[in-house]
Protein backbone atom coordinates (compact mmCIF):
# COMPACT_ATOMS: atom_id res chain seq x y z
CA UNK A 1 0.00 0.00 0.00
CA UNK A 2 1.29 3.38 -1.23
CA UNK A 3 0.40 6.47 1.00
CA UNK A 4 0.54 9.93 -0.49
CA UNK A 5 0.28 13.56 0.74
CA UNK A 6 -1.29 15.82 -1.53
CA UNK A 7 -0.52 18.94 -0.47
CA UNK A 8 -2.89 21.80 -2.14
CA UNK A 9 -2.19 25.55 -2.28
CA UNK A 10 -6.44 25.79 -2.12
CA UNK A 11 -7.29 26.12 1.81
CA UNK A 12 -10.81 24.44 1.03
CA UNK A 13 -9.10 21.50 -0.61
CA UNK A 14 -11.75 18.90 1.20
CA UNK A 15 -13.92 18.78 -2.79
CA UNK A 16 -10.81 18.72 -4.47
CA UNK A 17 -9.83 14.75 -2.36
CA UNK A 18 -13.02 13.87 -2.74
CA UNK A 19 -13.14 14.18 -7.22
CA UNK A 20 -9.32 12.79 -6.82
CA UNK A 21 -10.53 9.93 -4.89
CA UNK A 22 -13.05 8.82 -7.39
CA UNK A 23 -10.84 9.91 -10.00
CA UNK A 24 -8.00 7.11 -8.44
CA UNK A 25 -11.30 4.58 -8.46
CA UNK A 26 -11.92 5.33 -12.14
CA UNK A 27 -7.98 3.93 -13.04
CA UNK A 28 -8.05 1.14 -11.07
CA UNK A 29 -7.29 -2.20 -13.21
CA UNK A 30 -8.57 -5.67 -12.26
CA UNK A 31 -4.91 -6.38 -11.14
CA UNK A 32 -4.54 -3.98 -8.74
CA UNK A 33 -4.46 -5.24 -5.46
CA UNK A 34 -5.45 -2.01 -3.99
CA UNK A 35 -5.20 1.64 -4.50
CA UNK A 36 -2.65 4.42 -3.71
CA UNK A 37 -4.20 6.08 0.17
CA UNK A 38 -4.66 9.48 -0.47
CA UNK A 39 -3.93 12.00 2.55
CA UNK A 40 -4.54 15.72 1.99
CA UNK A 41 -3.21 18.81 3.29
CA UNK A 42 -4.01 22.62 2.29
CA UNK A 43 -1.37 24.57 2.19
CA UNK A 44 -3.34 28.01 2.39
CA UNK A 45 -1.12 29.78 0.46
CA UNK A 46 1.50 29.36 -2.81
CA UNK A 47 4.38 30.44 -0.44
CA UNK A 48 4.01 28.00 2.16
CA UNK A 49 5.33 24.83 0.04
CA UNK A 50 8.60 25.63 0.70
CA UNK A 51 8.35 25.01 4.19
CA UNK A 52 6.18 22.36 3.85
CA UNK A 53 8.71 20.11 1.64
CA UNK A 54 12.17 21.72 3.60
CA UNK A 55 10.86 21.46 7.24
CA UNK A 56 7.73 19.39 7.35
CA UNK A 57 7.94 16.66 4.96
CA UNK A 58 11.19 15.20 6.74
CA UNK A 59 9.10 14.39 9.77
CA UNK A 60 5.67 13.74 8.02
CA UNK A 61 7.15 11.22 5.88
CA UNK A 62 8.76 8.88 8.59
CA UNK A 63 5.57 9.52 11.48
CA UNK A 64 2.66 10.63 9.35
CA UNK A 65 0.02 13.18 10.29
CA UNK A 66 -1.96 13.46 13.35
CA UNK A 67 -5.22 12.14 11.83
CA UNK A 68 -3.28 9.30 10.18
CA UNK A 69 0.01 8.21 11.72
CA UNK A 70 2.63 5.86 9.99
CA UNK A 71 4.47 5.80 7.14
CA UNK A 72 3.91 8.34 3.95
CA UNK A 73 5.64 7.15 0.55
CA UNK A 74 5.14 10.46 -0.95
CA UNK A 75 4.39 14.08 -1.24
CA UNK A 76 2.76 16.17 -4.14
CA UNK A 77 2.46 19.32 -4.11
CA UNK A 78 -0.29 20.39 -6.19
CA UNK A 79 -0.10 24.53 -7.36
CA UNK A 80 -2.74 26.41 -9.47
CA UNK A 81 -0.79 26.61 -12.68
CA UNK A 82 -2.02 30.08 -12.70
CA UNK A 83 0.04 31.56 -10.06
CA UNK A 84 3.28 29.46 -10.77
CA UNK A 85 5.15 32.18 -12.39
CA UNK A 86 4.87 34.11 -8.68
CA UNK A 87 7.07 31.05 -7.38
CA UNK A 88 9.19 29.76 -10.53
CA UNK A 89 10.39 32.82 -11.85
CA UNK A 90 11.52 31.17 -15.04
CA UNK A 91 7.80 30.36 -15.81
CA UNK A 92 5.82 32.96 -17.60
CA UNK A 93 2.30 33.47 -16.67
CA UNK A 94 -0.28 32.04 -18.74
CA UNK A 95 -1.59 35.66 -19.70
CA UNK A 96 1.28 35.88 -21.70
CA UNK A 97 0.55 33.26 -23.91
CA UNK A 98 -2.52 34.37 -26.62
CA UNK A 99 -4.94 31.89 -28.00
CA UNK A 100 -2.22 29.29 -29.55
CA UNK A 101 -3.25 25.76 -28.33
CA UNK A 102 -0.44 24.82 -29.08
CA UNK A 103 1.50 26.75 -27.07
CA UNK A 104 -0.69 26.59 -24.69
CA UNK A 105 0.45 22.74 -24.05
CA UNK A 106 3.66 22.89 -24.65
CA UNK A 107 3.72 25.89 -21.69
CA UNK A 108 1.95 22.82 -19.41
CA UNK A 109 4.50 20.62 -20.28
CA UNK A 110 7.19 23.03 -19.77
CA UNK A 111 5.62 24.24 -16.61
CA UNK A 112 5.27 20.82 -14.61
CA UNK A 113 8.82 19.86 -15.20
CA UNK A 114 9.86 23.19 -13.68
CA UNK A 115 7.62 23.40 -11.16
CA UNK A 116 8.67 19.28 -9.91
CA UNK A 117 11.88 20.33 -10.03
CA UNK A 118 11.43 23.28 -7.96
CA UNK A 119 10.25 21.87 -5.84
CA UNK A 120 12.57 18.59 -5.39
CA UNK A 121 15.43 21.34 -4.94
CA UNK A 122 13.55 22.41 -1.50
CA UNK A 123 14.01 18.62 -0.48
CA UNK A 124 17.14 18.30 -1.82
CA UNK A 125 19.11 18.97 1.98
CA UNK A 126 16.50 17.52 4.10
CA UNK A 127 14.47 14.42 2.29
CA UNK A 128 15.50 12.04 -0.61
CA UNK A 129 14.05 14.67 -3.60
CA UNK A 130 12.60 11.56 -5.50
CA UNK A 131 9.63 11.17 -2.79
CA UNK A 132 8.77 14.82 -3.34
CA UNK A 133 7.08 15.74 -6.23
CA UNK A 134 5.18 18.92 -8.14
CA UNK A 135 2.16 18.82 -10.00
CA UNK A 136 -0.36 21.43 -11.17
CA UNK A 137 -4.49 22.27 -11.55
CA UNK A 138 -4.81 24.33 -14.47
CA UNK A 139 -5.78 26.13 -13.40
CA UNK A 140 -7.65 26.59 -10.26
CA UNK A 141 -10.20 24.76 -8.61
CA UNK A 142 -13.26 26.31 -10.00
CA UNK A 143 -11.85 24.77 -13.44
CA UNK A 144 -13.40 21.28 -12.17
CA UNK A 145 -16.62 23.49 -11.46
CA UNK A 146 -16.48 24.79 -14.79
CA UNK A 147 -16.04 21.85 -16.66
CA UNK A 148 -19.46 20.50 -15.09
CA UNK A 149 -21.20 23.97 -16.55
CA UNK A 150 -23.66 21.81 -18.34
CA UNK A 151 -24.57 18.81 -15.79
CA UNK A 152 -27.17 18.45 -14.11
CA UNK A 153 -25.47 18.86 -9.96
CA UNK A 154 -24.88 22.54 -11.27
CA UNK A 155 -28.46 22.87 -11.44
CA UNK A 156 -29.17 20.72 -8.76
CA UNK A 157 -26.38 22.65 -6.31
CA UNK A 158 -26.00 25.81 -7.75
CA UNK A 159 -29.05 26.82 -9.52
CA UNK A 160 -27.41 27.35 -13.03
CA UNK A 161 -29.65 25.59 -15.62
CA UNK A 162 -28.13 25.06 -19.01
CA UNK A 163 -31.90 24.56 -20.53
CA UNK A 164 -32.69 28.16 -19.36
CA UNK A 165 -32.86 30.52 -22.30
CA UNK A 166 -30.73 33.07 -21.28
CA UNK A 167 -28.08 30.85 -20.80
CA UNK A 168 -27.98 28.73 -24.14
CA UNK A 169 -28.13 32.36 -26.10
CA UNK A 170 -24.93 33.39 -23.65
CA UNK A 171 -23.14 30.11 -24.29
CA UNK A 172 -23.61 30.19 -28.14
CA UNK A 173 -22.31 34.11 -28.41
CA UNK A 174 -19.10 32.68 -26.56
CA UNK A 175 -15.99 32.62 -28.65
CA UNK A 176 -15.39 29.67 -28.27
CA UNK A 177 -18.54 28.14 -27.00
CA UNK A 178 -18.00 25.82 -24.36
CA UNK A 179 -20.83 23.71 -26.10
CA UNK A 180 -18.63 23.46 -29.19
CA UNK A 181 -15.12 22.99 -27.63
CA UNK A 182 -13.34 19.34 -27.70
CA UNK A 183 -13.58 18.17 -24.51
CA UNK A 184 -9.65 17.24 -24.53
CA UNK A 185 -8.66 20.91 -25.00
CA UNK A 186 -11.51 22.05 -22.64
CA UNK A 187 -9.42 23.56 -19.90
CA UNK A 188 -6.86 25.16 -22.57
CA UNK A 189 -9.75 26.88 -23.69
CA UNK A 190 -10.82 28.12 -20.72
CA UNK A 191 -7.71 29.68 -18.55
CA UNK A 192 -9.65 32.10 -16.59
CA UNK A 193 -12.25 30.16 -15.09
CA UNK A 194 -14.05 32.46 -12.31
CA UNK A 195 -14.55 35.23 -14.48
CA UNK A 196 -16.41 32.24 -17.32
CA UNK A 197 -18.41 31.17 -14.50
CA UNK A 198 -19.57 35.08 -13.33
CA UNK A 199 -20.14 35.64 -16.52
CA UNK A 200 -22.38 32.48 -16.93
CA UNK A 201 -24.38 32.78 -13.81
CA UNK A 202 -24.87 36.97 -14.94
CA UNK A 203 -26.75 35.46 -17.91
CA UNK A 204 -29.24 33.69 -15.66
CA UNK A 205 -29.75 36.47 -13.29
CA UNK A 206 -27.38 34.68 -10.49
CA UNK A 207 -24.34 35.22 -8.65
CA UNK A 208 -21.33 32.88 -8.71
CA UNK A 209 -20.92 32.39 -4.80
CA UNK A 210 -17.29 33.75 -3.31
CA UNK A 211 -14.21 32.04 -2.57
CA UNK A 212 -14.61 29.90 0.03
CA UNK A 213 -18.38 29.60 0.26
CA UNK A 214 -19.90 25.89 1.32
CA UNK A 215 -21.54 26.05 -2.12
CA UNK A 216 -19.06 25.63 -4.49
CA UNK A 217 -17.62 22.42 -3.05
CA UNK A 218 -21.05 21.15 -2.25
CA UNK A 219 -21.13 21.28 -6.10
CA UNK A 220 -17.70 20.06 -6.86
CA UNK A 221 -18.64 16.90 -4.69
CA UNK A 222 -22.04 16.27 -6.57
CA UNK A 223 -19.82 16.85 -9.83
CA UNK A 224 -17.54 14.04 -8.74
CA UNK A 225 -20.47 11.51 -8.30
CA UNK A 226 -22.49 12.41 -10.87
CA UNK A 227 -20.18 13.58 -14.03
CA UNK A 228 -16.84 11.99 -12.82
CA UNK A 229 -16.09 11.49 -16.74
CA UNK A 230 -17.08 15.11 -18.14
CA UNK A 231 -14.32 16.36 -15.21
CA UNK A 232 -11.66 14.07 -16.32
CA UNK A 233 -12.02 14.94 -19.94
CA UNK A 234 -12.24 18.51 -19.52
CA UNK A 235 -9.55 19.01 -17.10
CA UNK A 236 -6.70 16.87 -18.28
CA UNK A 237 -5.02 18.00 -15.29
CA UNK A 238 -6.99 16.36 -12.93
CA UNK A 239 -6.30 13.03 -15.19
CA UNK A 240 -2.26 13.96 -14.98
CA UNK A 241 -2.80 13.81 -11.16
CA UNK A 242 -4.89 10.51 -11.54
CA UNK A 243 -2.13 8.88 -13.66
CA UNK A 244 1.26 10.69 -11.30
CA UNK A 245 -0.63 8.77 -8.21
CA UNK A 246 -0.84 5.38 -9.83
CA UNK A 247 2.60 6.05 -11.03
CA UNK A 248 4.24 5.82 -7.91
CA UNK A 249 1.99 3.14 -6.44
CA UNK A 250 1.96 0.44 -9.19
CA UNK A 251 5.00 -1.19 -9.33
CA UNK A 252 7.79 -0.16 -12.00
CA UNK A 253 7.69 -2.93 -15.06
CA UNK A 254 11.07 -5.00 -14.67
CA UNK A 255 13.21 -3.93 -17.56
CA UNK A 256 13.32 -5.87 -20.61
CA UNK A 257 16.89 -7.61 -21.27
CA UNK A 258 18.52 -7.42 -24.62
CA UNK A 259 17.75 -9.70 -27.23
CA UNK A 260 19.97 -12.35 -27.42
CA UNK A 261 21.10 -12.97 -31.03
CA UNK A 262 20.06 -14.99 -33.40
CA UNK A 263 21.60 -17.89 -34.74
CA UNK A 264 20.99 -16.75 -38.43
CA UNK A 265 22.86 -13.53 -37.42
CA UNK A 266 25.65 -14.58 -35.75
CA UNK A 267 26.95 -18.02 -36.62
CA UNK A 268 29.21 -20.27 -35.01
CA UNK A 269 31.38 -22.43 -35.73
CA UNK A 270 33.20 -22.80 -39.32
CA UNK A 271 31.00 -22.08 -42.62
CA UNK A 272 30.90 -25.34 -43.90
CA UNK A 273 32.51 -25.52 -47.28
CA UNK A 274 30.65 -25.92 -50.90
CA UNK A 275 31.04 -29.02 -52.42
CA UNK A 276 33.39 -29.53 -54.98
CA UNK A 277 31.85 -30.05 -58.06
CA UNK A 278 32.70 -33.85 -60.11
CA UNK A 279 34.03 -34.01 -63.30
């Protein structure tokens, strides 16, 4: 059994376990034994990692937490892409980079290696690095809410009705339309999610609730159990996570020895010789 810490920069991180939980569930094969045990911890705060990995992580790994003592294979930290640049100073902010999908991925890409790194260099005179590693949300929690903008637990939770008029004619003058998007580049599409989902909630007369308000993960919850797949193929993060935790639990394949060679290219012995011919 593999026990993780995922350590979350959102302070109101208890939705977020819950859709990573049943995200884990979704990957597990028939010949897993069990699952990697999920522990989480919110940071409150971008600037707090350091500490956590340099200072706490040396202790939490060998004795656990207080709620759940023993033994913790790993940490990941887990940062809204979105504010990386205010940590990594290498990483530009997504604002910087246009409409170019593209780009766009190759930034993620480019971003998460930085970012583990970063991070592993914090554990690098206190923990072995190679238990610590950095992942990101891109970009923000409410990017799970808004990738549920059409189920029905949005309705259900939140009020927001994708059947109501006002809505539909709001959705289809979006450039892009979230209706219209692939669901694969859903969250590339979509970088600044709170302001999509004000906007959204404007066109039926409501107001997205504020940071922090029971609402929003009451909604993320009912997203998890109802729409598990719409999250996972709009956020691709939240699938990156899935696969990094299953990653370190599953064992590593055993590495495939050479080919030995083959008698046809590599003979031994003498060549026999050709007969000689009679006369």
């Amino acid at each position: 059994m593999t026990r993780v810490l995922v350590a979350w920069e959102d302070h109101y991180c208890d939705a977020l376990e819950s859709v990573l939980k049943r995200s884990i569930a979704a990957e597990r094969r028939e010949s897993d034994a069990d699952a990697p045990v999920v522990l989480s911890l919110a940071t409150r705060g971008n600037g707090r990692f350091e500490k956590l990995v340099s200072d706490t992580w040396p202790n939490a790994s060998a004795k656990g937490t207080p709620s759940s003592p023993g033994r913790i294979d790993h940490l990941v930290c887990v940062i809204d892409a979105d504010k990386l640049h205010e940590i990594v100073s290498r990483v530009r902010p997504p604002s910087a980079l246009g409409d170019d999908l593209s780009a766009i991925v190759a930034w993620q890409r480019a971003a998460e290696l930085a970012w583990n790194e970063h991070v592993r260099s914090w554990a690098a005179s206190s923990s072995d690095p190679r238990t610590v590693h950095g992942a990101l949300l891109c970009w923000s929690k409410e990017s799970l809410v808004l990738a549920g903008f059409d189920q029905p637990a949005m309705k259900s939770q939140m009020g927001l009705s994708i059947d109501d008029e006002a809505v539909q004619s709001f959705v289809a003058s979006c450039e892009p339309s979230p209706t219209r998007v692939e669901a694969a580049t859903f969250s590339q599409r979509f970088r600044t999610p709170m302001s999509c989902l004000e906007r959204l909630f404007e066109a039926q007369m409501l107001s997205f609730p504020a940071k922090g308000d029971a609402t929003i993960d009451d909604a993320l919850r009912a997203l998890g159990r109802e729409s598990l797949a719409s999250l996972r193929d709009r956020v691709d993060s939240l699938r990156a996570l899935t696969e990094l935790l299953w990653r370190l639990h599953r064992p590593a394949p055993p590495s495939t020895p050479d080919a030995a060679p083959s008698v046809a290219s590599k003979p031994r012995g003498k060549p026999a010789r050709a007969p000689k011919p009679r006369r």
